[in-house]
C-alpha atoms as a PDB file:
ATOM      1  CA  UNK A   1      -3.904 -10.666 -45.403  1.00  0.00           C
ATOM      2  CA  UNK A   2      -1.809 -12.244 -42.569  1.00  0.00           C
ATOM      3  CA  UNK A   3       1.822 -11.882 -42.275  1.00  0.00           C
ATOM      4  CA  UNK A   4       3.651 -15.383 -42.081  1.00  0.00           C
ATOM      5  CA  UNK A   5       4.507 -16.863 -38.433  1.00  0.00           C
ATOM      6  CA  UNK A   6       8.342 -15.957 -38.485  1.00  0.00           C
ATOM      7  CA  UNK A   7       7.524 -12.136 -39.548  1.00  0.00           C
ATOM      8  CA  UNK A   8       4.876 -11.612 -36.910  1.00  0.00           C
ATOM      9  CA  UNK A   9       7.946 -13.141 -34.231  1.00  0.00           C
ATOM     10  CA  UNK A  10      10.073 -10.675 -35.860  1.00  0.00           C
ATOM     11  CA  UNK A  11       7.669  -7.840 -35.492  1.00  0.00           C
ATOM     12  CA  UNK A  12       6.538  -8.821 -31.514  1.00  0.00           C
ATOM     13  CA  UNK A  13      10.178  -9.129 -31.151  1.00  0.00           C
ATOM     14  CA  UNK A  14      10.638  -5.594 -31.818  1.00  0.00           C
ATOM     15  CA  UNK A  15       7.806  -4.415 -30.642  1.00  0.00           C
ATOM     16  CA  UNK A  16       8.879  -5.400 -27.202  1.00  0.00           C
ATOM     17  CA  UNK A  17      12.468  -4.459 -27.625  1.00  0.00           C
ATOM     18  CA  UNK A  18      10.872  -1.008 -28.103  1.00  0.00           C
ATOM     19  CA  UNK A  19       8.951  -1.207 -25.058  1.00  0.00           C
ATOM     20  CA  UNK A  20      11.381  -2.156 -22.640  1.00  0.00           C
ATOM     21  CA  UNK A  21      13.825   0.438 -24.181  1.00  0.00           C
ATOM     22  CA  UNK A  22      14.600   3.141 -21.740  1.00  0.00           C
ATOM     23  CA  UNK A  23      13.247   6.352 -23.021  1.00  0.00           C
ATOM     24  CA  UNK A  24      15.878   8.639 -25.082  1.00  0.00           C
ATOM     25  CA  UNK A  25      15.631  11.146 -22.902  1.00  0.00           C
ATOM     26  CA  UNK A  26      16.601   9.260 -19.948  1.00  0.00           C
ATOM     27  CA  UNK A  27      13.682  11.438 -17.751  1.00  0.00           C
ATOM     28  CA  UNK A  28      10.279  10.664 -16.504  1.00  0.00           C
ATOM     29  CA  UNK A  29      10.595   6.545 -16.566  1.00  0.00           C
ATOM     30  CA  UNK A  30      13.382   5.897 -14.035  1.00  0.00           C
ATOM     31  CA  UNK A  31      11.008   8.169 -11.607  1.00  0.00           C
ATOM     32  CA  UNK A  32       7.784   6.235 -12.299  1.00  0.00           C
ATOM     33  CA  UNK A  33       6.983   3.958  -8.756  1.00  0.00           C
ATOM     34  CA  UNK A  34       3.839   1.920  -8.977  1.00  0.00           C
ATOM     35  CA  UNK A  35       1.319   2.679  -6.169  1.00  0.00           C
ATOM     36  CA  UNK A  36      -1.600   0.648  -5.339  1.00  0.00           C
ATOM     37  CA  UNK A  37      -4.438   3.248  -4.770  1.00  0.00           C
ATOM     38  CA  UNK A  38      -7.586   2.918  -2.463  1.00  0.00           C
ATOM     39  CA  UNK A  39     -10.227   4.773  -1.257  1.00  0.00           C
ATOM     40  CA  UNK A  40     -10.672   5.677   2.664  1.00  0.00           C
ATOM     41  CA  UNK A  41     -13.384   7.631   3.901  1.00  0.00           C
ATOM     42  CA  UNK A  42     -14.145   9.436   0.884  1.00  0.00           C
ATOM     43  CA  UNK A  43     -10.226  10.347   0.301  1.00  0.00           C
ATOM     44  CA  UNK A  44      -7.652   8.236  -2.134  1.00  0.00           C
ATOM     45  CA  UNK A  45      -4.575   7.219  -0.847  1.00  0.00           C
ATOM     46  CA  UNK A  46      -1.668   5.022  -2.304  1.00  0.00           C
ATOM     47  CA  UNK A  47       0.618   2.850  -1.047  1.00  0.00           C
ATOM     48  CA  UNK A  48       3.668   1.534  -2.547  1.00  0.00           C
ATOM     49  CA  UNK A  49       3.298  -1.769  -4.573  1.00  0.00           C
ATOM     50  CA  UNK A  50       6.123  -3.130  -3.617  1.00  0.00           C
ATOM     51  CA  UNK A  51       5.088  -3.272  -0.013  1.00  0.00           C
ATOM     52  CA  UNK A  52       1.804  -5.297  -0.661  1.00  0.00           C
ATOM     53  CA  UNK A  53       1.473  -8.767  -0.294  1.00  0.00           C
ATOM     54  CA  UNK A  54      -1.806  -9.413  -1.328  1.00  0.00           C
ATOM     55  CA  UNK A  55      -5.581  -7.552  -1.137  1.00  0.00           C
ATOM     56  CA  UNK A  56      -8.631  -9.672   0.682  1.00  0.00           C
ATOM     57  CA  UNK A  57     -12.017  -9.080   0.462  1.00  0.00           C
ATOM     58  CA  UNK A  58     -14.796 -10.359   3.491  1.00  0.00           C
ATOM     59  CA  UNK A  59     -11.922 -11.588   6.021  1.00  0.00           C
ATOM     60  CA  UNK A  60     -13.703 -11.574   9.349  1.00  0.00           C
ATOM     61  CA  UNK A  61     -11.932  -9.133  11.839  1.00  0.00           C
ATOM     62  CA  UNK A  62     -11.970 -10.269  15.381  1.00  0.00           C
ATOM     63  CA  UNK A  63     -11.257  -7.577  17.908  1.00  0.00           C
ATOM     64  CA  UNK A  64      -8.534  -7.197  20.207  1.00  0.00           C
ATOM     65  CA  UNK A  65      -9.424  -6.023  23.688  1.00  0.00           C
ATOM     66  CA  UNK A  66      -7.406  -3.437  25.220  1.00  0.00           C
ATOM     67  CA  UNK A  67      -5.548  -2.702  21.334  1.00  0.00           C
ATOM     68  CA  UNK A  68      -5.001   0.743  20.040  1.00  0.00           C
ATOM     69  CA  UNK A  69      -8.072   2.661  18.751  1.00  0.00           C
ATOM     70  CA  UNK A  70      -6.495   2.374  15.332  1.00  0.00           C
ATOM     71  CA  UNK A  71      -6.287  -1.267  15.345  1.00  0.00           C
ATOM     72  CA  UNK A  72      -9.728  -2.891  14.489  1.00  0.00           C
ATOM     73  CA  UNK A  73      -8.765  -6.581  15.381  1.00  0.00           C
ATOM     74  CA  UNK A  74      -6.557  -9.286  14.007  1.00  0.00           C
ATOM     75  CA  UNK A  75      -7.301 -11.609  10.643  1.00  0.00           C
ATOM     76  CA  UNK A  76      -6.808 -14.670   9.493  1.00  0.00           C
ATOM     77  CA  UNK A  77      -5.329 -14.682   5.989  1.00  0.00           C
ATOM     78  CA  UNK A  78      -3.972 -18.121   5.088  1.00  0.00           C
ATOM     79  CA  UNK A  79      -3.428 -19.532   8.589  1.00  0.00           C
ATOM     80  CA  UNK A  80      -1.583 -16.527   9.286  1.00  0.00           C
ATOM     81  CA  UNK A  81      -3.005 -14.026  12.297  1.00  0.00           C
ATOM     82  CA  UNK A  82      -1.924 -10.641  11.368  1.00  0.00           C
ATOM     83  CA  UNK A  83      -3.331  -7.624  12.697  1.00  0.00           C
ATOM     84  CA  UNK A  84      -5.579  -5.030  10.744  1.00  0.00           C
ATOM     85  CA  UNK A  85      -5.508  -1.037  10.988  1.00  0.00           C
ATOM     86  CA  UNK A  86      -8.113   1.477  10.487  1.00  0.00           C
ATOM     87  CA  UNK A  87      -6.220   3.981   8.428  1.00  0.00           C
ATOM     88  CA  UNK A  88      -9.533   6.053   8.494  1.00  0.00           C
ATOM     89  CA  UNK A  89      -9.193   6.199  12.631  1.00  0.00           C
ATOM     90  CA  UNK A  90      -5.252   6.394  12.646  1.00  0.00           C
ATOM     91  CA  UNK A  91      -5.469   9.748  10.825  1.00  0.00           C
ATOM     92  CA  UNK A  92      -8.566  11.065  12.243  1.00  0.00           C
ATOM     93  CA  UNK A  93     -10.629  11.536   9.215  1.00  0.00           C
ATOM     94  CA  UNK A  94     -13.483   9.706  10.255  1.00  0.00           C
ATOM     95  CA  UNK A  95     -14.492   6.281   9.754  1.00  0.00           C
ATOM     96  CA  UNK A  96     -14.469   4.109   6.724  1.00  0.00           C
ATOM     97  CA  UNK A  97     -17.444   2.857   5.137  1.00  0.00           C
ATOM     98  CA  UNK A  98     -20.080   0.493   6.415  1.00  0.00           C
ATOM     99  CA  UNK A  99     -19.947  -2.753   5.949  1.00  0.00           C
ATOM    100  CA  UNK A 100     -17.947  -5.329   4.661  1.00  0.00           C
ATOM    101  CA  UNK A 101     -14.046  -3.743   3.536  1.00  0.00           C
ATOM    102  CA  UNK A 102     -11.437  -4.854   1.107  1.00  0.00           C
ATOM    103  CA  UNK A 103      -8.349  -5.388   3.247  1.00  0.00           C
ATOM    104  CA  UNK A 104      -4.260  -4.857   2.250  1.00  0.00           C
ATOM    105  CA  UNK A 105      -1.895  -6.707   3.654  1.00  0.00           C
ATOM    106  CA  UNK A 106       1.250  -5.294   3.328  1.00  0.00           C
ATOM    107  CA  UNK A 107       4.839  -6.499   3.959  1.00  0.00           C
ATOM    108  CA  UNK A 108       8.496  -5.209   4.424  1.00  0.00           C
ATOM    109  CA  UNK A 109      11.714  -5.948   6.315  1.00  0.00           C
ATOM    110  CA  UNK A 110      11.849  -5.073  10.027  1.00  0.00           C
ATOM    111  CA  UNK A 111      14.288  -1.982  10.217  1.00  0.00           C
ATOM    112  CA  UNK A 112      18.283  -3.108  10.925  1.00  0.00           C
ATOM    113  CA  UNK A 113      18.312  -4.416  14.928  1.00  0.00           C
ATOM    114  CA  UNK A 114      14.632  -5.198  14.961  1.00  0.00           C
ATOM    115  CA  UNK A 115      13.386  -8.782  16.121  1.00  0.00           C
ATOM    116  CA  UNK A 116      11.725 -10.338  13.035  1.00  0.00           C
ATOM    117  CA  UNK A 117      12.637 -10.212   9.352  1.00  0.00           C
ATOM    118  CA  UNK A 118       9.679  -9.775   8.110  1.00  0.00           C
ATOM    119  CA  UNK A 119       7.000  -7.275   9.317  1.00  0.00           C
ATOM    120  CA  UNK A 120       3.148  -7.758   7.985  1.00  0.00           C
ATOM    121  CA  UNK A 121      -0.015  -5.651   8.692  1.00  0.00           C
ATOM    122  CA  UNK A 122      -2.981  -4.758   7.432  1.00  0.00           C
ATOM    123  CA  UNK A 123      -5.304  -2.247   6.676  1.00  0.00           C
ATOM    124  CA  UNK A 124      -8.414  -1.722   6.023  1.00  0.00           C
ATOM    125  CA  UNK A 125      -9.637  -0.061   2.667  1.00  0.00           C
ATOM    126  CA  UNK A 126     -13.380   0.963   1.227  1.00  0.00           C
ATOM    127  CA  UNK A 127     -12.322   0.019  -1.811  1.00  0.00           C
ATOM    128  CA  UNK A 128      -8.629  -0.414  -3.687  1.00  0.00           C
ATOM    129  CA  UNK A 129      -9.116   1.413  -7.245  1.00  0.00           C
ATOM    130  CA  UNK A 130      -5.949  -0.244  -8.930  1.00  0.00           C
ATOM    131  CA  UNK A 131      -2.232   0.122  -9.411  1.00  0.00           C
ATOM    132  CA  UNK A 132      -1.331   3.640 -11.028  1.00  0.00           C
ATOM    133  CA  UNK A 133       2.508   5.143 -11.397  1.00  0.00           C
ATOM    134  CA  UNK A 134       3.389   8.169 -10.659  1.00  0.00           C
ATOM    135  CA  UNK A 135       6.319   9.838 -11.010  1.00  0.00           C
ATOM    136  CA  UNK A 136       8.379  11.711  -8.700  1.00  0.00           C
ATOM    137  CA  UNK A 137       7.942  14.892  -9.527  1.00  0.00           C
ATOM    138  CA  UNK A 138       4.223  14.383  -9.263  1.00  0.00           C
ATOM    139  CA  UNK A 139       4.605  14.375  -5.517  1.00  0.00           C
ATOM    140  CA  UNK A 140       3.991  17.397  -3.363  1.00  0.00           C
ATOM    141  CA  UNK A 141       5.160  18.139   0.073  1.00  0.00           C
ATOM    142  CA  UNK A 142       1.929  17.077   2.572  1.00  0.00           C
ATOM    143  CA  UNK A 143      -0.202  20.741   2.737  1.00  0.00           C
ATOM    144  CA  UNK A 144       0.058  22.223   6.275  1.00  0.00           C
ATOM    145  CA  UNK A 145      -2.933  21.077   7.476  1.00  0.00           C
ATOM    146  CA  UNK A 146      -1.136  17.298   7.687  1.00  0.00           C
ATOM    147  CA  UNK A 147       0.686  17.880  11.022  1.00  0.00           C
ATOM    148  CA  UNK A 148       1.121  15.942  14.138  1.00  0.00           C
ATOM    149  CA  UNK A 149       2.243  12.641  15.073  1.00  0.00           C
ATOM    150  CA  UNK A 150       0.433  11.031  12.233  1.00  0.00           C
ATOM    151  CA  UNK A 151       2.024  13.142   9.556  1.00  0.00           C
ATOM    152  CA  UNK A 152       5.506  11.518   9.354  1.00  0.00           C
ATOM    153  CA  UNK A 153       3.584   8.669   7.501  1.00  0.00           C
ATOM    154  CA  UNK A 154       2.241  10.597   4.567  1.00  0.00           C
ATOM    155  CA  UNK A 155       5.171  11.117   1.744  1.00  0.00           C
ATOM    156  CA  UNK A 156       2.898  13.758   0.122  1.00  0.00           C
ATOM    157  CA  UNK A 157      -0.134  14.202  -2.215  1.00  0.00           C
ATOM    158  CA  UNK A 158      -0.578  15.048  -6.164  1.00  0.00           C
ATOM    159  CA  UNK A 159      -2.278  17.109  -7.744  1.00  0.00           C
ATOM    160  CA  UNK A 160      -5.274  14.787  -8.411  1.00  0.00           C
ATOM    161  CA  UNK A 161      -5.433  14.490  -5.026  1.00  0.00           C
ATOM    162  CA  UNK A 162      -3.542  11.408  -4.316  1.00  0.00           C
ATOM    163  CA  UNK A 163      -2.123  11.536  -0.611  1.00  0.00           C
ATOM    164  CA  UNK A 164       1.094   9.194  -0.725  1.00  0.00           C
ATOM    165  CA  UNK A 165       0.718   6.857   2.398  1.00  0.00           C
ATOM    166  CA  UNK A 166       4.450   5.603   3.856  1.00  0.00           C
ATOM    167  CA  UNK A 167       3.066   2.365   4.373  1.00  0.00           C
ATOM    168  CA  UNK A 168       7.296   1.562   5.339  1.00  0.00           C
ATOM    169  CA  UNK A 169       7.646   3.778   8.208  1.00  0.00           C
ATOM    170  CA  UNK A 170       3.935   2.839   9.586  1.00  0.00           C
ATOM    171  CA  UNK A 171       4.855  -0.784   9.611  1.00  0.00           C
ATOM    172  CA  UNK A 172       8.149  -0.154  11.199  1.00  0.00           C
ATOM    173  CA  UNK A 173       6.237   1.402  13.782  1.00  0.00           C
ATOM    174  CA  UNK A 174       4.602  -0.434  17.356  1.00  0.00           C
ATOM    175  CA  UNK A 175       1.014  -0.556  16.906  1.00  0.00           C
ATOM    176  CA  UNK A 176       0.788  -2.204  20.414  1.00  0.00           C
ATOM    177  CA  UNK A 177      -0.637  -5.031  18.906  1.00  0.00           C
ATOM    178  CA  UNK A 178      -1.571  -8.147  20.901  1.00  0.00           C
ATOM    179  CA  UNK A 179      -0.667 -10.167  17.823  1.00  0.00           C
ATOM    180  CA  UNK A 180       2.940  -8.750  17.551  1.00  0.00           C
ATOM    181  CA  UNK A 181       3.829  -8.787  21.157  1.00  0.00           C
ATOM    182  CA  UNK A 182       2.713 -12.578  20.996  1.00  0.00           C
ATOM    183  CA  UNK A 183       5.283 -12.947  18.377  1.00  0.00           C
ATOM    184  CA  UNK A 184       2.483 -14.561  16.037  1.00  0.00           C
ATOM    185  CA  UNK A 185       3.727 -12.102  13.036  1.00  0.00           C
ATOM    186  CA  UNK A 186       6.407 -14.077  10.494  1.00  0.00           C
END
């Protein structure tokens, strides 16, 4: 038996009071971030949904003489040249799989005093797995073995695994890229 139209409002109306309700406690759910996770040369990392724009798959890469090792070329996503890192070669832990890559193109505001708004960059993943939370308290400090330049990009890792990737601070960073020094980033 079906309930009538204005009792199933009433009881989708609740339900989804309830849901947006904060939890009684007040813990856990104001420390929940979304991350977009992906998988790099056998590893998963995670990036902070709130800094990606969009995920491509098959964009053509065309190389950059004279760029960064890191920096496997520029794309073209929507009329728009951006340039694309290899995370895989930026941290040293080999390279990424064969083939054809899913790419992220991720966005945030150029630090205070900075020319440009808006930075955007790239990088290349094997795969992206999906959006995931995790809460704060999930995240550990980076193990010892993360050290050297590289490691001031890596918030931490979880249990699972997960290594936290500052996607902020690395696209706050000069990559050297022909692309930004053009000004062709918006």
């Amino acid at each position: 038996m079906t309930e009538p139209p204005e009792e199933n409002r009433k009881i989708l109306k609740k339900r989804a009071e309830a849901a947006a309700a904060a939890p009684k406690d007040g813990a856990g759910a104001r420390e929940q971030t979304q991350f977009l996770e992906f998988a790099l040369a056998g590893e998963r990392y995670a990036v902070e949904l709130a800094l990606v724009r969009e995920v491509c798959a098959g964009k053509r890469i065309t190389h950059i003489p004279g760029a960064p090792p890191h920096i496997a070329g520029v794309a073209n996503i929507r009329g728009q040249i951006l340039p694309v890192a290899d995370l895989a070669l930026f941290f040293g832990i080999g390279a990424g799989t064969p083939g054809p890559r899913e790419i992220v193109i991720l966005r945030a505001r150029a630090p205070e005093g900075t020319a440009g708004e808006i930075r955007e960059l790239c990088v290349m993943a094997d795969t992206v797995c999906g959006v995931r939370q995790v809460s704060a308290a999930e995240i550990q400090p980076p193990p010892p073995g993360f050290t050297g330049i590289h490691a001031k990009y890596l918030g931490g890792i979880t249990q699972e695994g997960l290594i936290i990737f500052l996607a902020g601070r690395f696209l706050e960073a000069d990559h050297g890229t022909a692309a930004e020094k053009n000004g062709r980033h918006q």
